[in-house]
C-alpha atoms as a PDB file:
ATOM      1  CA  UNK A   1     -19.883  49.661 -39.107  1.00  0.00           C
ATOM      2  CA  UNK A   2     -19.843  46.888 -36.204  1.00  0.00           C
ATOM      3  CA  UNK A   3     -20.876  47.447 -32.759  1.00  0.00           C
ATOM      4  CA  UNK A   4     -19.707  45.160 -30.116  1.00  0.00           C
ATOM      5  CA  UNK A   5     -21.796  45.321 -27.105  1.00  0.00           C
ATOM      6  CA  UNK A   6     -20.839  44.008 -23.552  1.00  0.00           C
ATOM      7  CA  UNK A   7     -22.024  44.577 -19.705  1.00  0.00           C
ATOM      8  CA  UNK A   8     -24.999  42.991 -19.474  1.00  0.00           C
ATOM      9  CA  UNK A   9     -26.094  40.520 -16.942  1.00  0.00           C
ATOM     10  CA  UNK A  10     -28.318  39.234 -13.723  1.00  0.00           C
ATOM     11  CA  UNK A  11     -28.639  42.219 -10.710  1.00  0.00           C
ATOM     12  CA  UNK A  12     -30.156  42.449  -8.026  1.00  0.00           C
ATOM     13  CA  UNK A  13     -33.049  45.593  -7.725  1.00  0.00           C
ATOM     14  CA  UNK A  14     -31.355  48.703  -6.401  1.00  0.00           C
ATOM     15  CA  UNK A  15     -27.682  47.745  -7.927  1.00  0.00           C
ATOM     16  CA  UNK A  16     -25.679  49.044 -11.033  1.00  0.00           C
ATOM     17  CA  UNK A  17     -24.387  47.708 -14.116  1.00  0.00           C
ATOM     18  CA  UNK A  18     -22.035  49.279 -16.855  1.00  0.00           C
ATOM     19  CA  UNK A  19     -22.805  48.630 -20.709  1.00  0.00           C
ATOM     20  CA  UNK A  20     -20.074  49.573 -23.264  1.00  0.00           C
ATOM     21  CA  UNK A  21     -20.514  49.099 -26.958  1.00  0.00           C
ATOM     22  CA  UNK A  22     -17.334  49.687 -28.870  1.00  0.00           C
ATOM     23  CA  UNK A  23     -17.862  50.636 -32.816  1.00  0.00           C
ATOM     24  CA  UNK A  24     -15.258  49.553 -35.665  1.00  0.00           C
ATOM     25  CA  UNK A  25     -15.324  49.730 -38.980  1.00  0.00           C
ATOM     26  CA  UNK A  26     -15.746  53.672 -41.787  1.00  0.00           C
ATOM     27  CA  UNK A  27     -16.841  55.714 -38.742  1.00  0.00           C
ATOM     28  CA  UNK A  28     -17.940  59.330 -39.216  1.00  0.00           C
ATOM     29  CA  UNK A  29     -16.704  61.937 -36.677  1.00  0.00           C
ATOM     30  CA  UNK A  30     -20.179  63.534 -36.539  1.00  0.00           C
ATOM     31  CA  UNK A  31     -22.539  60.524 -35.076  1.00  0.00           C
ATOM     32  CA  UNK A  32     -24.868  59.782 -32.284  1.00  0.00           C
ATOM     33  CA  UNK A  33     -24.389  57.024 -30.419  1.00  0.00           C
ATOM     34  CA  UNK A  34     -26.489  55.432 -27.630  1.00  0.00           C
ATOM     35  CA  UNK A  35     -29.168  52.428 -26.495  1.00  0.00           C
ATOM     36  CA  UNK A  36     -32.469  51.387 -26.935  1.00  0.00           C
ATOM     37  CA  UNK A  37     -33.885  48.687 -25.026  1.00  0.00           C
ATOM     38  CA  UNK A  38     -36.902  46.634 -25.388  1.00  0.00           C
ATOM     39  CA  UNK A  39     -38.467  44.087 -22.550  1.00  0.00           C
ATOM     40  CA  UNK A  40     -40.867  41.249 -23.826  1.00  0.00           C
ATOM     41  CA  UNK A  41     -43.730  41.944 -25.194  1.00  0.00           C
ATOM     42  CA  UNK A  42     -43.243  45.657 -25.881  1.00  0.00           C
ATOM     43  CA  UNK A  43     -41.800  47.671 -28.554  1.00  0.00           C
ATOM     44  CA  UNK A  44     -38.331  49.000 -28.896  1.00  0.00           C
ATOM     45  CA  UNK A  45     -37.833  52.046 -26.831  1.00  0.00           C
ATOM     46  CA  UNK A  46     -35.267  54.844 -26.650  1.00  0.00           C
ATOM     47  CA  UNK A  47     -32.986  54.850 -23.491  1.00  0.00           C
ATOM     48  CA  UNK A  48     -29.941  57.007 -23.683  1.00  0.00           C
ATOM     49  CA  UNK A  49     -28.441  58.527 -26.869  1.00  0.00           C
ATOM     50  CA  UNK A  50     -25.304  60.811 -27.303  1.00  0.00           C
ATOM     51  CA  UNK A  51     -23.714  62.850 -29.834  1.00  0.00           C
ATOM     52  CA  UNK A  52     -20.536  63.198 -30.928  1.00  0.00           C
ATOM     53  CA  UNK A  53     -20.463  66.921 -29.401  1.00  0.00           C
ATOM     54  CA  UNK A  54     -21.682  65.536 -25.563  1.00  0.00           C
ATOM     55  CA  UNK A  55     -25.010  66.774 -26.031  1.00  0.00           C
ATOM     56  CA  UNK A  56     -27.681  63.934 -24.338  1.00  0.00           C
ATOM     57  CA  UNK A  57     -31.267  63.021 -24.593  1.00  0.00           C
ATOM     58  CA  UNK A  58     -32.572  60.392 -22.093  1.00  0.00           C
ATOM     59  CA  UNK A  59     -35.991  58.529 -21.724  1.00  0.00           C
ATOM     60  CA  UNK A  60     -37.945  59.857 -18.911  1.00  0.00           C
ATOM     61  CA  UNK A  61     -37.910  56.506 -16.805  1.00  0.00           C
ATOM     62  CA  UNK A  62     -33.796  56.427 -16.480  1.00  0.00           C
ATOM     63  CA  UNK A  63     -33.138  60.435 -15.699  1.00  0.00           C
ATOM     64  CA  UNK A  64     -31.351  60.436 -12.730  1.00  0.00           C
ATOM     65  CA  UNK A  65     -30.300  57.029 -12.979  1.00  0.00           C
ATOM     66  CA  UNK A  66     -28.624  56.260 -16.163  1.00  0.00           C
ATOM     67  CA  UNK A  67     -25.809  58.185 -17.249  1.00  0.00           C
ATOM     68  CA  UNK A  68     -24.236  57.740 -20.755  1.00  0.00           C
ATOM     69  CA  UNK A  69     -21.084  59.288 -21.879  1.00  0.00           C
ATOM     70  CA  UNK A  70     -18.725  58.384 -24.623  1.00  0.00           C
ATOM     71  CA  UNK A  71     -14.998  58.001 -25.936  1.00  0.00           C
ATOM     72  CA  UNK A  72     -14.639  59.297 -29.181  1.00  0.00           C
ATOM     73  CA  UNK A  73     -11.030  58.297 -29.187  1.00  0.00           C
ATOM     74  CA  UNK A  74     -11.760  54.693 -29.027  1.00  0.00           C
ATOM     75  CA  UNK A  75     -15.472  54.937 -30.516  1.00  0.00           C
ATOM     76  CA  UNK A  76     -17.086  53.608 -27.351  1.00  0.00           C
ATOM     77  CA  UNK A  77     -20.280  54.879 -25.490  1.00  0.00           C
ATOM     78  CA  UNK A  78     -20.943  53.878 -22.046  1.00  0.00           C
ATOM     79  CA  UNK A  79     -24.134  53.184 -20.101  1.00  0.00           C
ATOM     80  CA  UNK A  80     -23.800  53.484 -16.004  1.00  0.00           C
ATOM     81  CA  UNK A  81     -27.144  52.198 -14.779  1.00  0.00           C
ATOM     82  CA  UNK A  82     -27.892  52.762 -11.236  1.00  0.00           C
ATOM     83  CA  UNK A  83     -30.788  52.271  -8.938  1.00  0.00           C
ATOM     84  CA  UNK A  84     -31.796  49.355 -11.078  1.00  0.00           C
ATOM     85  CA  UNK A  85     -35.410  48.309 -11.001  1.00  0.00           C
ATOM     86  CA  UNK A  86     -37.263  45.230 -12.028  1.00  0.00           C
ATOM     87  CA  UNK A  87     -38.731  47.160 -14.936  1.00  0.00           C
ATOM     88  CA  UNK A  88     -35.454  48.239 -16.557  1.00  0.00           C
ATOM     89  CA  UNK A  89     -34.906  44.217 -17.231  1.00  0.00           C
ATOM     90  CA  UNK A  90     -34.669  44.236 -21.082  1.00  0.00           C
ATOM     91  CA  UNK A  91     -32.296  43.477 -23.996  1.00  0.00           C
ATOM     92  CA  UNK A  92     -30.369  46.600 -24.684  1.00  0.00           C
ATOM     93  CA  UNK A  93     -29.125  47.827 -28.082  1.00  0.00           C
ATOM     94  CA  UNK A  94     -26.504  49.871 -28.959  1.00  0.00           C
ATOM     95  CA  UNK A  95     -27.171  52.402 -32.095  1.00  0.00           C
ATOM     96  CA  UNK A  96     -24.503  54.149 -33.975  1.00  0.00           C
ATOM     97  CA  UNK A  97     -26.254  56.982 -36.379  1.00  0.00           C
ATOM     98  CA  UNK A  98     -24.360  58.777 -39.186  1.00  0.00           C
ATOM     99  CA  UNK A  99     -24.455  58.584 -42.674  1.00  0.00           C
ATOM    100  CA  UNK A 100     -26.753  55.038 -41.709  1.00  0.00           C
ATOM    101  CA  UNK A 101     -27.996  53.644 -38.788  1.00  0.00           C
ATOM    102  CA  UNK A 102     -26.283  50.609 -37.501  1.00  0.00           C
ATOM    103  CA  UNK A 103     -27.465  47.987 -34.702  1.00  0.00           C
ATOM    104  CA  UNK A 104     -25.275  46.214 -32.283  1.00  0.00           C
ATOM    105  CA  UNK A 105     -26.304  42.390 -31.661  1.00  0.00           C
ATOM    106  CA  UNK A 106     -28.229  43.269 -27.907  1.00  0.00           C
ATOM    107  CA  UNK A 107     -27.057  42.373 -24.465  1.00  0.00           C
ATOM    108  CA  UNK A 108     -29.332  41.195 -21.987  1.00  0.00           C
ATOM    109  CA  UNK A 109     -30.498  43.112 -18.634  1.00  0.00           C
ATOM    110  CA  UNK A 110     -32.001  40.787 -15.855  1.00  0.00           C
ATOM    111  CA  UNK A 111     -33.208  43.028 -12.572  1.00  0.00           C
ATOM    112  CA  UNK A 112     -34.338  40.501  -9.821  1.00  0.00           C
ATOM    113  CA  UNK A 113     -33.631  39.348  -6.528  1.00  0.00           C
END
């Protein structure tokens, strides 16, 4: 399995960004996908995952403000980050989980003004 990741990039505190990570490859129709991020200096940390039925688990810090969802036609899951804050700035990682877990490469999340 592949993931390509994409969305990432320099916002301001207070805006939004969209992450999509699109997976290729022997997909399984039961999966979870979703992100983990991880800031410098600190460990890798759950953010947002999804399963293949809708259901959703999200970190504490992002309720209300990060929304994931998913495409299972086109094996894509989607990360609409609002209200940004300085402390969301992190590399994120999309995860595909099925038979094995898979990594995408990480797309960087810069919140500043």
């Amino acid at each position: 399995v592949q993931l390509q990741a994409s969305g990432g990039g320099l916002v301001q505190p207070g805006g939004s960004l969209r992450l999509s990570c699109a997976a290729s490859g022997s997909i399984f129709s039961d999966n979870v996908m979703g992100w983990y991020r991880q800031a410098p200096g600190k460990e890798r940390e759950l953010v947002a995952i999804i399963g293949s039925g809708g259901s959703t688990n999200y970190a504490d810090s992002v309720k209300g403000r990060f929304t994931i969802s998913r495409d299972s036609r086109k094996n894509t899951v989607y990360l609409q980050m609002n209200s940004l804050k300085p402390e969301d700035t992190a590399v994120y990682y999309c995860l595909y989980d099925s038979a094995n877990m898979y990594w995408g490469q990480g797309t960087l999340v810069t919140v500043s003004s």
